[in-house]
C-alpha atoms as a PDB file:
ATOM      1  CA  UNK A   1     140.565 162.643 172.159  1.00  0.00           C
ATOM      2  CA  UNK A   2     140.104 160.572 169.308  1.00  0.00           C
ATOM      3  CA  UNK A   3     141.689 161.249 165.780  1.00  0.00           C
ATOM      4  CA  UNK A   4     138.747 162.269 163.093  1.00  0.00           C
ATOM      5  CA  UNK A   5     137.796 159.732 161.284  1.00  0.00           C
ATOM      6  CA  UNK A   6     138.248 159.603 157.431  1.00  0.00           C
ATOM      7  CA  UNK A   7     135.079 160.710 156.942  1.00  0.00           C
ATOM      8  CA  UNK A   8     135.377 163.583 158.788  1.00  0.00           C
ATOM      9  CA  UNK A   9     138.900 163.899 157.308  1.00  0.00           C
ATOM     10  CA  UNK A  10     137.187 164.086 153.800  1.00  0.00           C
ATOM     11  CA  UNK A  11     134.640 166.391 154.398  1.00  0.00           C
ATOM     12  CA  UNK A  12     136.851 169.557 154.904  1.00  0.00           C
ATOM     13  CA  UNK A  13     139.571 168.184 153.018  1.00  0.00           C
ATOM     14  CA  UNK A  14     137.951 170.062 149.664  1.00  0.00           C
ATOM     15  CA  UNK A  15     138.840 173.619 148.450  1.00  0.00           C
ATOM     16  CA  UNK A  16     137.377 175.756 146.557  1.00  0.00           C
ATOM     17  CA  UNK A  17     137.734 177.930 143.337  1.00  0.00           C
ATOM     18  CA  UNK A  18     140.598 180.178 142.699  1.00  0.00           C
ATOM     19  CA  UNK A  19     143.556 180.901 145.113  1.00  0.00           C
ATOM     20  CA  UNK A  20     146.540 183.657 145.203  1.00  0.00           C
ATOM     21  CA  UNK A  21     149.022 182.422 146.901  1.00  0.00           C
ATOM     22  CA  UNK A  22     152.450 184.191 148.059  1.00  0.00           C
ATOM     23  CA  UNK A  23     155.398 181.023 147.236  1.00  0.00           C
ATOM     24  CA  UNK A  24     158.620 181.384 149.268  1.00  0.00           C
ATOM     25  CA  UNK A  25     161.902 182.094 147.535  1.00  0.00           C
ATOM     26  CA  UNK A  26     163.653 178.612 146.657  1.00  0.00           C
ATOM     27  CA  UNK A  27     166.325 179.117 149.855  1.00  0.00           C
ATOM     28  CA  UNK A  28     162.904 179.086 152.110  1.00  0.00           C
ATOM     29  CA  UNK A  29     160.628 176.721 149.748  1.00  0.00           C
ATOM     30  CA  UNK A  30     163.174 173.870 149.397  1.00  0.00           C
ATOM     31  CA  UNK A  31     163.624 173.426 153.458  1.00  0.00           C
ATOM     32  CA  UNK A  32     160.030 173.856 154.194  1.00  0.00           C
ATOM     33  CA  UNK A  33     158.817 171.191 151.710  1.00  0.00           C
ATOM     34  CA  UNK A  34     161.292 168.302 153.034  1.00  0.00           C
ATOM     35  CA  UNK A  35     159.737 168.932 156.752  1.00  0.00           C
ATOM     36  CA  UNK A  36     156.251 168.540 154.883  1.00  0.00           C
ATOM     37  CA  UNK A  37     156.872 166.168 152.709  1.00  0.00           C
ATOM     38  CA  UNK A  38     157.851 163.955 155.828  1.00  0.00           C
ATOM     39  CA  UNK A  39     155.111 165.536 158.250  1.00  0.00           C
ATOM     40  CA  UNK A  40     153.008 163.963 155.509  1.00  0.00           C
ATOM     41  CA  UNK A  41     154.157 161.085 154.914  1.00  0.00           C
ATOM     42  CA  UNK A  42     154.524 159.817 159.220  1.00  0.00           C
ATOM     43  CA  UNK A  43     151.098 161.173 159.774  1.00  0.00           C
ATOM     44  CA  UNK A  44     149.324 159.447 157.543  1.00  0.00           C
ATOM     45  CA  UNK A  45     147.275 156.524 158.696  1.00  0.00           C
ATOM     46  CA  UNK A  46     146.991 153.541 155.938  1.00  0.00           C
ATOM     47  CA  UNK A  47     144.456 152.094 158.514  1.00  0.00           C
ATOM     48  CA  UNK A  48     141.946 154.240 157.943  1.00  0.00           C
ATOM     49  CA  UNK A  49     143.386 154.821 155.186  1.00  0.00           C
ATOM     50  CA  UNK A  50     144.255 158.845 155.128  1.00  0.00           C
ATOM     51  CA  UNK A  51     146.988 160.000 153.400  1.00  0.00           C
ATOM     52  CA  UNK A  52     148.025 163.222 154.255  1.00  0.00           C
ATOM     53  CA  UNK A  53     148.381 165.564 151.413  1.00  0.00           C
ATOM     54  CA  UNK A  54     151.552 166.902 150.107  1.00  0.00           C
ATOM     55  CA  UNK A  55     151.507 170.774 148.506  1.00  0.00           C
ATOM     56  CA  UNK A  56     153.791 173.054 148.553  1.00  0.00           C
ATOM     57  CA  UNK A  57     154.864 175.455 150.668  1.00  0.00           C
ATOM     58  CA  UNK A  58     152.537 179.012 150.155  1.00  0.00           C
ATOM     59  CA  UNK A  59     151.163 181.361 151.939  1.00  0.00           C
ATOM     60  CA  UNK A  60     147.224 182.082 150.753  1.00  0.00           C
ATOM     61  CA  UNK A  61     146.773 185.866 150.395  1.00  0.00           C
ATOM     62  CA  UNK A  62     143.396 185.499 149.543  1.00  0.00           C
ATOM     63  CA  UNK A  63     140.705 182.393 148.638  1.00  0.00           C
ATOM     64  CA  UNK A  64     137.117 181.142 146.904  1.00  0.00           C
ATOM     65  CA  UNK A  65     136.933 183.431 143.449  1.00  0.00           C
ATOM     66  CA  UNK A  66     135.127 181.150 141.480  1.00  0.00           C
ATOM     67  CA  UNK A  67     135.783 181.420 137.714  1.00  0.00           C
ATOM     68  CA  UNK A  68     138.630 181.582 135.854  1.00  0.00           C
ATOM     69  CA  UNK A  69     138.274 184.196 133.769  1.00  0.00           C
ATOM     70  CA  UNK A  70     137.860 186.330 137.256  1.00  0.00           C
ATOM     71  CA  UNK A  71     140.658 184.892 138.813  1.00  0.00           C
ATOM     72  CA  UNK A  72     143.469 185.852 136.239  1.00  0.00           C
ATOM     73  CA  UNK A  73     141.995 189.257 135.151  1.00  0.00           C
ATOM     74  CA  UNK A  74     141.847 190.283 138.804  1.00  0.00           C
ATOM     75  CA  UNK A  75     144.871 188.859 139.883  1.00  0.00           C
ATOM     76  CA  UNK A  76     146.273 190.509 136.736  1.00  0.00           C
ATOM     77  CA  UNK A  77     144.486 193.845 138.334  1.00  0.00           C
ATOM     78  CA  UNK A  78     146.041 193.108 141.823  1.00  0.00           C
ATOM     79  CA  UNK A  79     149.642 192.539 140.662  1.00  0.00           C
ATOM     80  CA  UNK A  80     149.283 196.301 139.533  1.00  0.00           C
ATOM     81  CA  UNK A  81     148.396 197.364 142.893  1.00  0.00           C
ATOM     82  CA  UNK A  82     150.443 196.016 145.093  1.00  0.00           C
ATOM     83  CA  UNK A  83     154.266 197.052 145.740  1.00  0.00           C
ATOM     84  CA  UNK A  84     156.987 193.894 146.815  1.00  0.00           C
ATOM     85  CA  UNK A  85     157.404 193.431 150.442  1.00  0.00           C
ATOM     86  CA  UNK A  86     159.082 191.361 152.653  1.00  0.00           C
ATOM     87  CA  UNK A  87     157.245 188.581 154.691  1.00  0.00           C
ATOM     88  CA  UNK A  88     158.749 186.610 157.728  1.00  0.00           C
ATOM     89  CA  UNK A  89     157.578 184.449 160.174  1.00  0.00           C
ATOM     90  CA  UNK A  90     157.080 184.513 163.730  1.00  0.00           C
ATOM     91  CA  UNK A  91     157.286 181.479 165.859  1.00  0.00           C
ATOM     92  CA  UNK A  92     154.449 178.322 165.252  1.00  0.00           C
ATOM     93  CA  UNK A  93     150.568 177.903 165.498  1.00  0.00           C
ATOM     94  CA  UNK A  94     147.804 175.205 165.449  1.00  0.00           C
ATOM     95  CA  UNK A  95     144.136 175.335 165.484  1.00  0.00           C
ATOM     96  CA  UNK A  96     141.551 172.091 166.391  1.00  0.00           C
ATOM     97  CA  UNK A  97     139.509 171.491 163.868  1.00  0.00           C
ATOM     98  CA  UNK A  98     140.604 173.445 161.257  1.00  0.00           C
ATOM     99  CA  UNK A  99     141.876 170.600 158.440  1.00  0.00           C
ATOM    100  CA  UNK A 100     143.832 173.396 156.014  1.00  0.00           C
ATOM    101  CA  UNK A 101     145.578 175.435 159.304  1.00  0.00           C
ATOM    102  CA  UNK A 102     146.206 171.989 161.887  1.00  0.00           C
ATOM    103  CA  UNK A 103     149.651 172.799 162.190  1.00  0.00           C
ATOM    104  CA  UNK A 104     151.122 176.242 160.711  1.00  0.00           C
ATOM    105  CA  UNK A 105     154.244 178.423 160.805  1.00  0.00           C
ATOM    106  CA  UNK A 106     152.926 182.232 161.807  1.00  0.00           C
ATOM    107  CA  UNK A 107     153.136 185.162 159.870  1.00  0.00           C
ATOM    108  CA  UNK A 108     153.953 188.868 160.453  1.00  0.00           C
ATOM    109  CA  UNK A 109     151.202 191.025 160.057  1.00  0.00           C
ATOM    110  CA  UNK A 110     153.669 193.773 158.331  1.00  0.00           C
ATOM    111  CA  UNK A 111     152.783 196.539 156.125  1.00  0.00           C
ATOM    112  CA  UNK A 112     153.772 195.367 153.233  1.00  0.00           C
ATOM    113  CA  UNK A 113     151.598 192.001 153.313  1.00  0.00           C
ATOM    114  CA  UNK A 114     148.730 193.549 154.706  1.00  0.00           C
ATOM    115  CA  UNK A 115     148.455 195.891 152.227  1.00  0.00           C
ATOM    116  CA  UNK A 116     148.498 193.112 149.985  1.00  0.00           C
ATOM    117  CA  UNK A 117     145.640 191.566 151.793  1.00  0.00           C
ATOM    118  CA  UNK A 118     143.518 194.557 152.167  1.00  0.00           C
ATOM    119  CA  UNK A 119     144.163 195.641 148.256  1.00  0.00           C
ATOM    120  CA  UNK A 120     143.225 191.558 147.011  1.00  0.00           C
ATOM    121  CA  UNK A 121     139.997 192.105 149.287  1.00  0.00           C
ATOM    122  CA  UNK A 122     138.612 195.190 147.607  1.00  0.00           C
ATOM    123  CA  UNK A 123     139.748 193.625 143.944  1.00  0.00           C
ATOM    124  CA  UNK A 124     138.252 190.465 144.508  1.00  0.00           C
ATOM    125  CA  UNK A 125     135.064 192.235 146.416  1.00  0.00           C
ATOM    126  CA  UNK A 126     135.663 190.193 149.354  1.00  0.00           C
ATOM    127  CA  UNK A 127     135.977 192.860 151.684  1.00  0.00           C
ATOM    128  CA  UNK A 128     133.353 191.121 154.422  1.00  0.00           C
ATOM    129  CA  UNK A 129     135.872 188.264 154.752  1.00  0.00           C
ATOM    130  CA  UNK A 130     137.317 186.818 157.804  1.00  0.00           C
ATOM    131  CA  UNK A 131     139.399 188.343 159.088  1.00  0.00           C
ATOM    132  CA  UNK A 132     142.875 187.314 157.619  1.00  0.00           C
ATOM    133  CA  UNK A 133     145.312 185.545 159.522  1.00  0.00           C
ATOM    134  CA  UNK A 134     148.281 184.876 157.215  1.00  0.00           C
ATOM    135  CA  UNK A 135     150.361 181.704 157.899  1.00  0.00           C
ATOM    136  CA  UNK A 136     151.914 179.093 156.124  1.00  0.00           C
ATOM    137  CA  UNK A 137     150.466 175.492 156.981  1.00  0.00           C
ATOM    138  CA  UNK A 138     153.013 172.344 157.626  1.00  0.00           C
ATOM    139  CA  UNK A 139     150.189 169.685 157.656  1.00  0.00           C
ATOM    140  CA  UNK A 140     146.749 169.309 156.513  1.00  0.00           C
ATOM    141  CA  UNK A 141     144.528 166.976 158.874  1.00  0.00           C
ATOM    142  CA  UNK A 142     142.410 167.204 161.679  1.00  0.00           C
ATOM    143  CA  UNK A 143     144.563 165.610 164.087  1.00  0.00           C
ATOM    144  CA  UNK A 144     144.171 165.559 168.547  1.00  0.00           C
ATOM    145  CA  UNK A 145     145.786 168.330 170.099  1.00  0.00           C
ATOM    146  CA  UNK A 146     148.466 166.178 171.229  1.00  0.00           C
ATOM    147  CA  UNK A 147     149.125 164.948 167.826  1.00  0.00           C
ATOM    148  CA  UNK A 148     149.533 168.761 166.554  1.00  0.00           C
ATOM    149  CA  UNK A 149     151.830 169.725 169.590  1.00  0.00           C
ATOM    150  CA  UNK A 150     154.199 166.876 168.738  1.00  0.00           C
ATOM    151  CA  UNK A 151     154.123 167.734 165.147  1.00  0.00           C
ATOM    152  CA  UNK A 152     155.443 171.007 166.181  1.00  0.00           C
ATOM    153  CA  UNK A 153     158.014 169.868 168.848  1.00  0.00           C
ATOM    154  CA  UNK A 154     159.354 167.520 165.519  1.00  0.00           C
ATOM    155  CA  UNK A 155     159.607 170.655 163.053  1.00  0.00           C
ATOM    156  CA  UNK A 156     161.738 172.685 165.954  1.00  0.00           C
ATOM    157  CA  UNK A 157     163.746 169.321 166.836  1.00  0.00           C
ATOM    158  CA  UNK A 158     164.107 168.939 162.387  1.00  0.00           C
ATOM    159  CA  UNK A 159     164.677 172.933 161.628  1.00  0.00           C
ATOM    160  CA  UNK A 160     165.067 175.099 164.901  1.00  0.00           C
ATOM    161  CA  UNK A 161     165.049 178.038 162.233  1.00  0.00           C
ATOM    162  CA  UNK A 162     162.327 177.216 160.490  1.00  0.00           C
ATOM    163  CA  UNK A 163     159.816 179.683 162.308  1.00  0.00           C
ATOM    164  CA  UNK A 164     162.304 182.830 161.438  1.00  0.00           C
ATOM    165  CA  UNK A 165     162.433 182.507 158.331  1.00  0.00           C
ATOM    166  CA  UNK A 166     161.844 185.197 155.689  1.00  0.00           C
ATOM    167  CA  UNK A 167     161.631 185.855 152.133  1.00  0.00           C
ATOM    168  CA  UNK A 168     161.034 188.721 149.251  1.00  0.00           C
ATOM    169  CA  UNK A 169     157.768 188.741 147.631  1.00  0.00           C
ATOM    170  CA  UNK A 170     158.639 189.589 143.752  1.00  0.00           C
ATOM    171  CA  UNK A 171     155.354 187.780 142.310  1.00  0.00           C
ATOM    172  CA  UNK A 172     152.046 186.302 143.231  1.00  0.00           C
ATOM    173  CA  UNK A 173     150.682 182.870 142.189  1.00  0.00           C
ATOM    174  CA  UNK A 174     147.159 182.596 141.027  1.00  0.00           C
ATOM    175  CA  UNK A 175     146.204 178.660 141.793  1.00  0.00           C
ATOM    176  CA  UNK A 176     143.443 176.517 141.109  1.00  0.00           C
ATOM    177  CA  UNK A 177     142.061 175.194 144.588  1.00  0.00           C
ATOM    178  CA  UNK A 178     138.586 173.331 143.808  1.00  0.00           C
ATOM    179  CA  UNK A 179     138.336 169.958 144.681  1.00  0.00           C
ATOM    180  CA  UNK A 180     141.417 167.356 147.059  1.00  0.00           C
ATOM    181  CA  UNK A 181     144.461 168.762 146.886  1.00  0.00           C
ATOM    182  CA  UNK A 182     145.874 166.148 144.656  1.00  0.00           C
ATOM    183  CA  UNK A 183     143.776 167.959 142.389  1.00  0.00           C
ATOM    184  CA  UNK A 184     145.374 171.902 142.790  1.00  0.00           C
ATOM    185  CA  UNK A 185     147.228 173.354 139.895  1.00  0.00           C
ATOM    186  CA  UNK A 186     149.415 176.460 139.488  1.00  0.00           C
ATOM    187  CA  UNK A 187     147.835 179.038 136.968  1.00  0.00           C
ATOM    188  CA  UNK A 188     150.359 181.257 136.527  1.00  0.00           C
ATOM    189  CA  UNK A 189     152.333 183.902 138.046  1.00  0.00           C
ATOM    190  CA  UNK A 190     152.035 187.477 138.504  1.00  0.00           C
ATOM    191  CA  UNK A 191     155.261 189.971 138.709  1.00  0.00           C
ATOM    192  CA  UNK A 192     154.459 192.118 141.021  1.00  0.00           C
ATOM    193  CA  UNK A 193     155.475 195.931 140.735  1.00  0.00           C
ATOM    194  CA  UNK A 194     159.038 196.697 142.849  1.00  0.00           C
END
């Protein structure tokens, strides 16, 4: 199979709106964003010139509220709801054809996050949504199966803990998503109740 061309690359390589995003703790955040960080940078083809984009690492809780004004007075709402919980994760994932989950560490579907989840559906009205699916993505691409297998045989080989990690949710992270992710800005943060 052929890798996407940049075309393709750019045509689900855009976001949209208003994100909430769960941020690991620094002791999980700073490992996870060197294996990106260099995920990005040796999959990146200057030929067809395709960088792949560098973020940080996050898990998305829930995604597309459009305004502003929405985003931070709901989020405001949600931080209310929702209780701190633990999240860890639980071994590695990929999906073809999916540009913002190609490679991804898993999530467990615990209480505590699902809650989350369920409570940032009914606040945001978003309750006919996919359903969720929480993970926290290494790469952003549309690369060959092949390609995605080795990128996770690397990340083992780089950090064989990497997929057990966990963390303590104490806050949640309204971002702005719309456009290339060169173009995604932190809003602000939420405490959320212990």
């Amino acid at each position: 199979m052929k890798r996407a061309s940049e075309s393709e690359m750019l045509s689900k390589a855009k976001g949209d709106g208003y994100s909430i995003w769960l941020v690991p703790t620094k002791s999980v955040y700073a490992p996870l964003e060197r294996i990106m960080n260099r995920l990005s940078h040796e999959h990146s083809d200057h030929t067809l010139g395709y960088q792949a984009p560098r973020f940080g690492p996050h898990i998305t809780l829930i995604s597309g509220v459009s305004s502003r004004g929405e985003a931070i007075a709901k989020t405001l709402k949600l931080a209310s709801l929702i209780k701190q919980f633990d999240v860890r994760f639980s071994g590695f994932g990929q999906l073809d054809d999916e540009y913002f989950r190609c490679v991804f560490i898993k999530v467990a579907e615990t209480k505590g996050l699902m809650d989350a989840n369920k409570a940032a559906r009914q606040v945001f009205n978003k309750a006919k949504a996919p359903k969720y699916m929480p993970h926290l993505s290494l790469i952003y691409g549309l690369f060959p199966s092949a390609t995605r297998k080795e990128i996770i045989y690397k990340v083992k080989r780089i950090n064989p803990g990497a997929a057990a990690y966990k963390f303590h949710v104490g806050k949640i992270s309204l971002y702005r998503t719309k456009d290339t992710v060169d173009k995604w800005y932190k809003v602000r943060d939420f405490k959320v109740e212990a």
